[in-house]
N, C-alpha and C. Protein backbone atom coordinates (compact mmCIF):
# COMPACT_ATOMS: atom_id res chain seq x y z
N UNK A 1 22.33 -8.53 51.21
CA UNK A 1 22.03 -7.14 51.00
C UNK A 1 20.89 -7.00 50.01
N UNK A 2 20.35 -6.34 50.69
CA UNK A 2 18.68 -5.82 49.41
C UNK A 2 19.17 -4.74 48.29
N UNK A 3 19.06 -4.68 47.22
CA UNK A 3 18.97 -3.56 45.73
C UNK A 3 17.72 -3.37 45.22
N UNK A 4 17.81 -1.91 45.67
CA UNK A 4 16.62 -0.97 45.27
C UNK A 4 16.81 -1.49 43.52
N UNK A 5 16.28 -1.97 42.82
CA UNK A 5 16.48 -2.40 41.20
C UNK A 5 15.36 -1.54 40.61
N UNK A 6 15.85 -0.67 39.56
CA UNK A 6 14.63 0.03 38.46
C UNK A 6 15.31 -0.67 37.06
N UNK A 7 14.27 -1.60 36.65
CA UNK A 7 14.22 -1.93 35.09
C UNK A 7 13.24 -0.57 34.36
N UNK A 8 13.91 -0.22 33.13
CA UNK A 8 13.90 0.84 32.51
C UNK A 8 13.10 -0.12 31.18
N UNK A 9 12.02 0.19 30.30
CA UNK A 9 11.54 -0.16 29.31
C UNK A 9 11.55 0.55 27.90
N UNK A 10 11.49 0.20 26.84
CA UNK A 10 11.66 0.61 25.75
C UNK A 10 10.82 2.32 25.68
N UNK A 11 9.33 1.88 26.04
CA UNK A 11 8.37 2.77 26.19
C UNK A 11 8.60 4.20 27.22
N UNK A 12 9.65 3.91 28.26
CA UNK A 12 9.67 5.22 29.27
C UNK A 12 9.14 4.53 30.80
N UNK A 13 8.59 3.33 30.66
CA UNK A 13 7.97 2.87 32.26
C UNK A 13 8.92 1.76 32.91
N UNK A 14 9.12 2.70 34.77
CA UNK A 14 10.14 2.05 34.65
C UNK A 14 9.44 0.98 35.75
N UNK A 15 9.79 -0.25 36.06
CA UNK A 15 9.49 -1.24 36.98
C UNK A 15 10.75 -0.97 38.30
N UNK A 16 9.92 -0.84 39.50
CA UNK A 16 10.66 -0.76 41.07
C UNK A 16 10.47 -1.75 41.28
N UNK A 17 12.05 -2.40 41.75
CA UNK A 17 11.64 -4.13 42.67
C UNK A 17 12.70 -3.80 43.70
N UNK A 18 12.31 -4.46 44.89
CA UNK A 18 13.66 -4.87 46.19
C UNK A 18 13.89 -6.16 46.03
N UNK A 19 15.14 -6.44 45.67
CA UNK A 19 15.50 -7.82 45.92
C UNK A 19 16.88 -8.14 46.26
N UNK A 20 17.00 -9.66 46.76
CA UNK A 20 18.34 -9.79 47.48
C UNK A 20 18.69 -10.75 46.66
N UNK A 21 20.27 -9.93 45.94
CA UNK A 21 20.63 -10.57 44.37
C UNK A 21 22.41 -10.85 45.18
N UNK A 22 22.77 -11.24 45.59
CA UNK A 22 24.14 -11.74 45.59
C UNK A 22 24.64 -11.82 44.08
N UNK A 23 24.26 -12.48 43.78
CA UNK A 23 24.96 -12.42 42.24
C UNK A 23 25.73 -11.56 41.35
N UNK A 24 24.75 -10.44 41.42
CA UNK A 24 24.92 -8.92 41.16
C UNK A 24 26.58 -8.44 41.90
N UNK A 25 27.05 -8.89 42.54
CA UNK A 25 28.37 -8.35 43.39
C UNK A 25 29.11 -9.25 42.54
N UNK A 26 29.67 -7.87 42.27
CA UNK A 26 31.58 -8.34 41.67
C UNK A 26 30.40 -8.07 39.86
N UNK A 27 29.70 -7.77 39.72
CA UNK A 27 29.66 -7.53 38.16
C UNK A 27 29.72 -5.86 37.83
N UNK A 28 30.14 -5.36 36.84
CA UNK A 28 30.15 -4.28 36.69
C UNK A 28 29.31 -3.00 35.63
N UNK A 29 29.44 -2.17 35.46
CA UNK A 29 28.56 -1.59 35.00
C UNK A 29 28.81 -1.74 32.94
N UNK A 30 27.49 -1.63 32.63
CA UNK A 30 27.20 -2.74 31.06
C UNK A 30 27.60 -4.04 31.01
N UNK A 31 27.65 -4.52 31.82
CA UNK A 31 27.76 -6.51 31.94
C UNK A 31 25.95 -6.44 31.54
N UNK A 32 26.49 -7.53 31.04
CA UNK A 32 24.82 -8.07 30.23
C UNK A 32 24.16 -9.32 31.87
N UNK A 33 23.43 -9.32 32.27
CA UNK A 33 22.86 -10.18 33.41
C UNK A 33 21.49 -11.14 32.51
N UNK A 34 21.26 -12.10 33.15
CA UNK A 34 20.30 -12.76 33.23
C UNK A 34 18.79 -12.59 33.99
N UNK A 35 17.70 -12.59 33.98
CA UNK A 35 16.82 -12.08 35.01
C UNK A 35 16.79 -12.82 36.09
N UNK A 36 16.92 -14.27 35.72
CA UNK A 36 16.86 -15.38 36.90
C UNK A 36 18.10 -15.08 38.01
N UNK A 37 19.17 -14.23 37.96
CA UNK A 37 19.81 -13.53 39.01
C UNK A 37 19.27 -12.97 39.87
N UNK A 38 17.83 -12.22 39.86
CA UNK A 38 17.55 -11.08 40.37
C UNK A 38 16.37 -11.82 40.87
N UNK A 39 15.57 -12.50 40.45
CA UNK A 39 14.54 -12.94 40.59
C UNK A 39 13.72 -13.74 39.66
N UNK A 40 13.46 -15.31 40.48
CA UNK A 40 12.97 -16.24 39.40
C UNK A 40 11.74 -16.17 38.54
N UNK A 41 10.80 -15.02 38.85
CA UNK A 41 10.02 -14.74 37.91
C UNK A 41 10.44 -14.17 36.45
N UNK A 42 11.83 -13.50 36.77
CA UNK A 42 12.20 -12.67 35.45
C UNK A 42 12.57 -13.62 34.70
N UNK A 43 13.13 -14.92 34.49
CA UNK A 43 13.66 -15.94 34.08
C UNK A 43 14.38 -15.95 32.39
N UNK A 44 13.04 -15.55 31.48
CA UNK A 44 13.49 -15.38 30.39
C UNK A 44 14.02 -13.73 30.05
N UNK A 45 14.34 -13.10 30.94
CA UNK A 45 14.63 -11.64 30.24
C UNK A 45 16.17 -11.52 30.52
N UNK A 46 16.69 -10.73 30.02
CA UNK A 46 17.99 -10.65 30.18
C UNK A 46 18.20 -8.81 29.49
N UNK A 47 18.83 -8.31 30.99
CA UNK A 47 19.60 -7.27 31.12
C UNK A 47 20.62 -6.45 31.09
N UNK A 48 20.76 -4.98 30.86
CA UNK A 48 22.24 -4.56 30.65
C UNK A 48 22.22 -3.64 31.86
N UNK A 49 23.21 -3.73 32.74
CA UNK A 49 23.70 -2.87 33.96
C UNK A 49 23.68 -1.28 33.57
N UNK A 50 22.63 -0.21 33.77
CA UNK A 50 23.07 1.02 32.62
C UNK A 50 23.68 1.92 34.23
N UNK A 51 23.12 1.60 35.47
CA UNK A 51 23.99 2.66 36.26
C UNK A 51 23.79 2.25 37.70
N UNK A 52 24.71 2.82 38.62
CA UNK A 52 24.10 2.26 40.02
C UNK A 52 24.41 3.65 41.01
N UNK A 53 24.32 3.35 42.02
CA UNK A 53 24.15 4.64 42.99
C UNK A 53 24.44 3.90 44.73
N UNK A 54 25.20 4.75 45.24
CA UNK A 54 25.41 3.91 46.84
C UNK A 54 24.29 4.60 47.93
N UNK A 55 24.48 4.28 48.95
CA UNK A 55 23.77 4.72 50.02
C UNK A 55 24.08 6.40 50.28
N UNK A 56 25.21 6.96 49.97
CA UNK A 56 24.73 8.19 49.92
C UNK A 56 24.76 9.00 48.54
N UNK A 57 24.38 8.43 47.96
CA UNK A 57 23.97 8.91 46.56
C UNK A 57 24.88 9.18 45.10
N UNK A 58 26.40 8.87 45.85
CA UNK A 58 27.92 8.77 44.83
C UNK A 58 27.09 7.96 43.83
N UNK A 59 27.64 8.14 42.27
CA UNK A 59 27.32 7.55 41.15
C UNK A 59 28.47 6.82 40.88
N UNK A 60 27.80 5.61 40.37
CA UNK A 60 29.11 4.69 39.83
C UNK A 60 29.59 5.44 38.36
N UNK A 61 30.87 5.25 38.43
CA UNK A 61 31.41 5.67 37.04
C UNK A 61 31.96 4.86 36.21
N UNK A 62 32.03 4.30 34.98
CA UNK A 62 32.52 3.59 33.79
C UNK A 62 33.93 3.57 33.85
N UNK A 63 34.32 5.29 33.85
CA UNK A 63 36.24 5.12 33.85
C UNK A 63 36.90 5.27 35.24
N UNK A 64 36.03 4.98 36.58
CA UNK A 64 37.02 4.29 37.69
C UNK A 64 36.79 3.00 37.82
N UNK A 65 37.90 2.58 37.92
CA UNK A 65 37.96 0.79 38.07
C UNK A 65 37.70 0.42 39.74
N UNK A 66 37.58 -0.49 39.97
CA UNK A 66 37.14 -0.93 41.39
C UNK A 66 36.05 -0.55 42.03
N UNK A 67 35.98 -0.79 43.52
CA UNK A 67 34.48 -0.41 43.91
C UNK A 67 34.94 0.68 44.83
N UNK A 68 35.86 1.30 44.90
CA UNK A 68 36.00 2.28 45.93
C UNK A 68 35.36 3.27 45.56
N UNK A 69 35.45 4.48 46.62
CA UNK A 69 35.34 5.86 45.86
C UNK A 69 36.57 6.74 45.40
N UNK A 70 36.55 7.90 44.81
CA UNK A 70 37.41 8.21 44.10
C UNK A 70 37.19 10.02 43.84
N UNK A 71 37.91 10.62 43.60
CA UNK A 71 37.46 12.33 43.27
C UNK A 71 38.27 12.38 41.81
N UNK A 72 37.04 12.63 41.07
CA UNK A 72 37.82 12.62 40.24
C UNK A 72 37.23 14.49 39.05
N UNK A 73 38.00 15.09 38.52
CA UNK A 73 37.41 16.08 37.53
C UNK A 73 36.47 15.94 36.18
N UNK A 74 35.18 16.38 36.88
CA UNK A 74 34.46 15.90 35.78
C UNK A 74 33.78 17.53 35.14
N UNK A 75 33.27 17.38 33.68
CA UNK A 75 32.49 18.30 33.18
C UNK A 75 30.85 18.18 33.23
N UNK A 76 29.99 18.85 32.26
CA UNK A 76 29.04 19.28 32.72
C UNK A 76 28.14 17.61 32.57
N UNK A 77 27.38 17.15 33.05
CA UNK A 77 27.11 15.94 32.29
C UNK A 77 26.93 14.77 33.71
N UNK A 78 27.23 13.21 33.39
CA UNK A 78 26.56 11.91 34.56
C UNK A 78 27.46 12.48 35.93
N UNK A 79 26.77 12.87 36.86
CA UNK A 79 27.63 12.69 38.20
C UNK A 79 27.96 14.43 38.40
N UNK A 80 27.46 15.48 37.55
CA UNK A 80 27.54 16.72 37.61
C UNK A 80 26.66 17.86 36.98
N UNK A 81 25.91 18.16 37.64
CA UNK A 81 24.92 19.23 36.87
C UNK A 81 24.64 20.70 37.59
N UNK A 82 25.76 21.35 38.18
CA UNK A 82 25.79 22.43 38.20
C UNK A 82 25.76 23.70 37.48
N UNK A 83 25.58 24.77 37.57
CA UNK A 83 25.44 25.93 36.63
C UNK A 83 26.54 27.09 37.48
N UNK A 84 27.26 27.38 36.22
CA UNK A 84 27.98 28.79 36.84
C UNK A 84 26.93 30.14 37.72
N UNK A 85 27.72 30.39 38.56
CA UNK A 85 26.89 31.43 39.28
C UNK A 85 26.43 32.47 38.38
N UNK A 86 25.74 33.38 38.51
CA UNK A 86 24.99 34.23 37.97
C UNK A 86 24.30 33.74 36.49
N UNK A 87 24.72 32.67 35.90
CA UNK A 87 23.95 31.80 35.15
C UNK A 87 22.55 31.12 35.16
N UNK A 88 21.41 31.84 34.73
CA UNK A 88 20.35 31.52 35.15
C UNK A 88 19.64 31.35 33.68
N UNK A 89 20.05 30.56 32.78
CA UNK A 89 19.85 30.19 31.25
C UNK A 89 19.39 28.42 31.90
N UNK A 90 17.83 28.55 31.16
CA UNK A 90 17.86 27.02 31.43
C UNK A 90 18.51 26.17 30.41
N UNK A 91 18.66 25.04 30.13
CA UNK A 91 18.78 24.64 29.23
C UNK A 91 20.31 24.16 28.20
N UNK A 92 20.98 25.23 28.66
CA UNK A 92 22.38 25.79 28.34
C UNK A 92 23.27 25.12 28.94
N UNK A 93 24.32 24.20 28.63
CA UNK A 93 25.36 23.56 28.96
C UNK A 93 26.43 24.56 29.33
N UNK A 94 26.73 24.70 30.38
CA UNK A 94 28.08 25.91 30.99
C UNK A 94 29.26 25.19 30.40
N UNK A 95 29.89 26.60 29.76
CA UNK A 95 31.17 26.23 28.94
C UNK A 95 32.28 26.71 30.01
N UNK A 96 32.67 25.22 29.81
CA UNK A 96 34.14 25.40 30.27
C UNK A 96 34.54 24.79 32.02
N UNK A 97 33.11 24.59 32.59
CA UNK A 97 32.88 24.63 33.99
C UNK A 97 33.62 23.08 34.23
N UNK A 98 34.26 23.23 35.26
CA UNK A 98 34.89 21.94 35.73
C UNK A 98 34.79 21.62 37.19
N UNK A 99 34.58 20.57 37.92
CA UNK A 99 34.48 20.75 39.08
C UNK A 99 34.94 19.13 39.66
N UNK A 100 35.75 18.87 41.03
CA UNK A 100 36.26 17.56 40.68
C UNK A 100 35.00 16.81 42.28
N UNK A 101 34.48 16.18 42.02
CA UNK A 101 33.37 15.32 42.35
C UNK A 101 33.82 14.19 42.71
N UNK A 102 33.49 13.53 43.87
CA UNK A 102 33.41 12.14 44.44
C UNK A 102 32.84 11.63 43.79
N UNK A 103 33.01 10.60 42.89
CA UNK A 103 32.19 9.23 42.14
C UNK A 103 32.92 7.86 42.72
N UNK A 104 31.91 6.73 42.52
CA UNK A 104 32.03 5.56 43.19
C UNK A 104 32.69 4.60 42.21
N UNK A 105 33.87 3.36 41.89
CA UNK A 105 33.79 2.46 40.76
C UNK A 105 33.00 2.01 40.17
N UNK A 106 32.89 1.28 38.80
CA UNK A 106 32.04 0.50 38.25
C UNK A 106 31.93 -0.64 38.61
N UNK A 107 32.76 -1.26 39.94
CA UNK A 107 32.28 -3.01 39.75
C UNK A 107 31.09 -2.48 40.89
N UNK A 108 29.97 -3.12 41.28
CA UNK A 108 29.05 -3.18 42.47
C UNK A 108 29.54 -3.91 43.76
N UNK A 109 29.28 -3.42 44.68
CA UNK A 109 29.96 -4.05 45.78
C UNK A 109 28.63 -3.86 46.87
N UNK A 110 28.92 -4.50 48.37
CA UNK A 110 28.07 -4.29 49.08
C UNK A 110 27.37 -3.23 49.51
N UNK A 111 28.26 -2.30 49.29
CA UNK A 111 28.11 -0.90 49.46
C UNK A 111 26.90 -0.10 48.27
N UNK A 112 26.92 -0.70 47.35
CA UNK A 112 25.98 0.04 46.54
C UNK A 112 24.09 -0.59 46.52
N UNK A 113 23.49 0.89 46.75
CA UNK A 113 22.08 0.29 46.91
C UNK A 113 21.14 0.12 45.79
N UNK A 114 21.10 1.31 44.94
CA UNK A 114 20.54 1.35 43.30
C UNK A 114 20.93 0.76 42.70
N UNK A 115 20.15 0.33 41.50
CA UNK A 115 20.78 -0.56 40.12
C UNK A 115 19.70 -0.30 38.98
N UNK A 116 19.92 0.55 37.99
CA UNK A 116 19.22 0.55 37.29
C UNK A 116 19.66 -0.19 35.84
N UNK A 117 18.44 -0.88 35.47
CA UNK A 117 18.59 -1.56 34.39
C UNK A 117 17.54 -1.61 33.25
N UNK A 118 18.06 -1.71 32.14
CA UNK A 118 17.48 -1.95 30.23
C UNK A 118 17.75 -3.48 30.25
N UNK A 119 16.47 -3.65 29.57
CA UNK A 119 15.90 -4.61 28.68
C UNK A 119 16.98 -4.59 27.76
N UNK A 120 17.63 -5.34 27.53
CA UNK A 120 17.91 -6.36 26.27
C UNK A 120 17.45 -7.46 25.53
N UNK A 121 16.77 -8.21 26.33
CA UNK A 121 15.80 -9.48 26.20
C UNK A 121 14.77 -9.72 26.55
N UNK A 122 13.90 -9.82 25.93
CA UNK A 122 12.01 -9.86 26.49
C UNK A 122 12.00 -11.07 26.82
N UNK A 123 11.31 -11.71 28.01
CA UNK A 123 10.86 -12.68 28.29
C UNK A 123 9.20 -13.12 27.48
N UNK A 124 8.83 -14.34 27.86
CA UNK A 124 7.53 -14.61 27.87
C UNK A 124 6.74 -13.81 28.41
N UNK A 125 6.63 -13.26 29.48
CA UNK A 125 5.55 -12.81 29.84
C UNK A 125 5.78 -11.31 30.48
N UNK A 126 4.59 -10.24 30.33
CA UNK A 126 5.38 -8.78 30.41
C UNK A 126 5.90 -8.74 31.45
N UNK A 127 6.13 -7.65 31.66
CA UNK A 127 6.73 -6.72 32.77
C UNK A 127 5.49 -6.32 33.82
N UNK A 128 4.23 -5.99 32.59
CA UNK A 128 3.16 -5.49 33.07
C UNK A 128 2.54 -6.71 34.21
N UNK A 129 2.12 -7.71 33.47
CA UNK A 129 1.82 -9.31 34.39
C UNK A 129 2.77 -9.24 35.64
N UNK A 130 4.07 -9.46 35.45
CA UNK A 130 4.84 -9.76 36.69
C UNK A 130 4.42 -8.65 37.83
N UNK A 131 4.59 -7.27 37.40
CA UNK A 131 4.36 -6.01 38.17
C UNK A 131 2.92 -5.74 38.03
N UNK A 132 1.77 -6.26 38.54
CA UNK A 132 0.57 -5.61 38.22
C UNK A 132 0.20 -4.38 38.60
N UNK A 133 0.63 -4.55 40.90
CA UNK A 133 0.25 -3.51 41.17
C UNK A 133 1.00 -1.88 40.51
N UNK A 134 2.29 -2.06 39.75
CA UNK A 134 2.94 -0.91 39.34
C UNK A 134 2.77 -0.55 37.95
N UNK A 135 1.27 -0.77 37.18
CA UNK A 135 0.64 -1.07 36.15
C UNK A 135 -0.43 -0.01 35.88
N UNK A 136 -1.22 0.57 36.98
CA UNK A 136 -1.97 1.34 37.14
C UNK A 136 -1.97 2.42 37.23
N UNK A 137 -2.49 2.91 36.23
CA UNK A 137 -2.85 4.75 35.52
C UNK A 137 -3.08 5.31 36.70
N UNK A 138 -2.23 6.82 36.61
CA UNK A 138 -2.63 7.42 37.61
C UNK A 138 -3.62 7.98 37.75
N UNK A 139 -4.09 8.02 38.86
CA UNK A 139 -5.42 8.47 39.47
C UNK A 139 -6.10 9.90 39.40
N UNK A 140 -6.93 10.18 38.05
CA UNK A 140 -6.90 11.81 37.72
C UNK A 140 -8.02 12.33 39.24
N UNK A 141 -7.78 13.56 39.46
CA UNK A 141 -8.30 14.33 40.25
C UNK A 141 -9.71 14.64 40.40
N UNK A 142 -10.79 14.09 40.99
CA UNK A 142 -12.00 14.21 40.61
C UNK A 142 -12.38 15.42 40.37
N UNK A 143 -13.66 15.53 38.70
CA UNK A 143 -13.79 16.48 38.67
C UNK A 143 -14.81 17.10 39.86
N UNK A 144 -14.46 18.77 39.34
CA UNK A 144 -15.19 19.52 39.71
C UNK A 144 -16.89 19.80 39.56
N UNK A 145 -17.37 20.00 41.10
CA UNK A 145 -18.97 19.26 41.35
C UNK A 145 -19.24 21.02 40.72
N UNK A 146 -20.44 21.12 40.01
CA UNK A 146 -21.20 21.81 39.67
C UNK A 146 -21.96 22.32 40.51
């Protein structure tokens, strides 16, 4: 199975890779990983599991155990960001709002396609080197001809 993988960096930039990590199955969410799991270029870096996501978009959750899915009541916050009706305050956390939501377990299983992950350990060589083409400033809008 292929995992859509986003490594997340100190700075805000995140690195997109596809790769086919067997390894990754049966570990769960904040297990510390190795890079050489994912791919032998990452070798010296080492990772923390911060979240994952399945094929139709269920979020893994910390307090369900296993890899099933699950409905469980959650508040405003990971896996829920609705606003009470006639509530049109940006910004504003809705008090009191509860709503009970399908979320997925924390271990990863075949079933899950996302994996996003933090740096815990810098390797030798950047992120930037390994990822060149995903390195490059975006492309400002040519100016306007006189």
């Amino acid at each position: 199975m292929v995992f859509k993988i986003n490594i997340g960096t100190k700075e805000g930039k995140t690195y997109k890779l596809e790769a086919e990590a067997p390894e990754l199955v049966g570990k769960s969410l904040h297990d510390k990983i190795s890079g050489k799991e994912i791919s032998p270029e990452l070798n010296d870096y080492q990772f923390e599991i911060m979240g994952t996501s399945d094929k139709a978009g269920f979020t893994s959750m910390e307090d369900v155990e296993g890899i099933g899915l699950k409905k469980v009541l959650l508040t405003y916050g990971k896996g829920m960001h609705k606003k009470p009706k006639g509530d049109k305050k940006k910004g504003k956390k809705p008090k009191g709002l509860r709503l009970r939501k399908t979320v997925r377990g924390k271990v990863i299983s075949p079933a899950i396609v996302q994996i996003n992950l933090k740096i815990t350990k810098e390797g030798s060589k950047k992120l930037s080197e390994i990822f060149p083409e995903q390195n490059k400033p975006k492309e400002k809008s040519e100016e306007k001809k006189e």
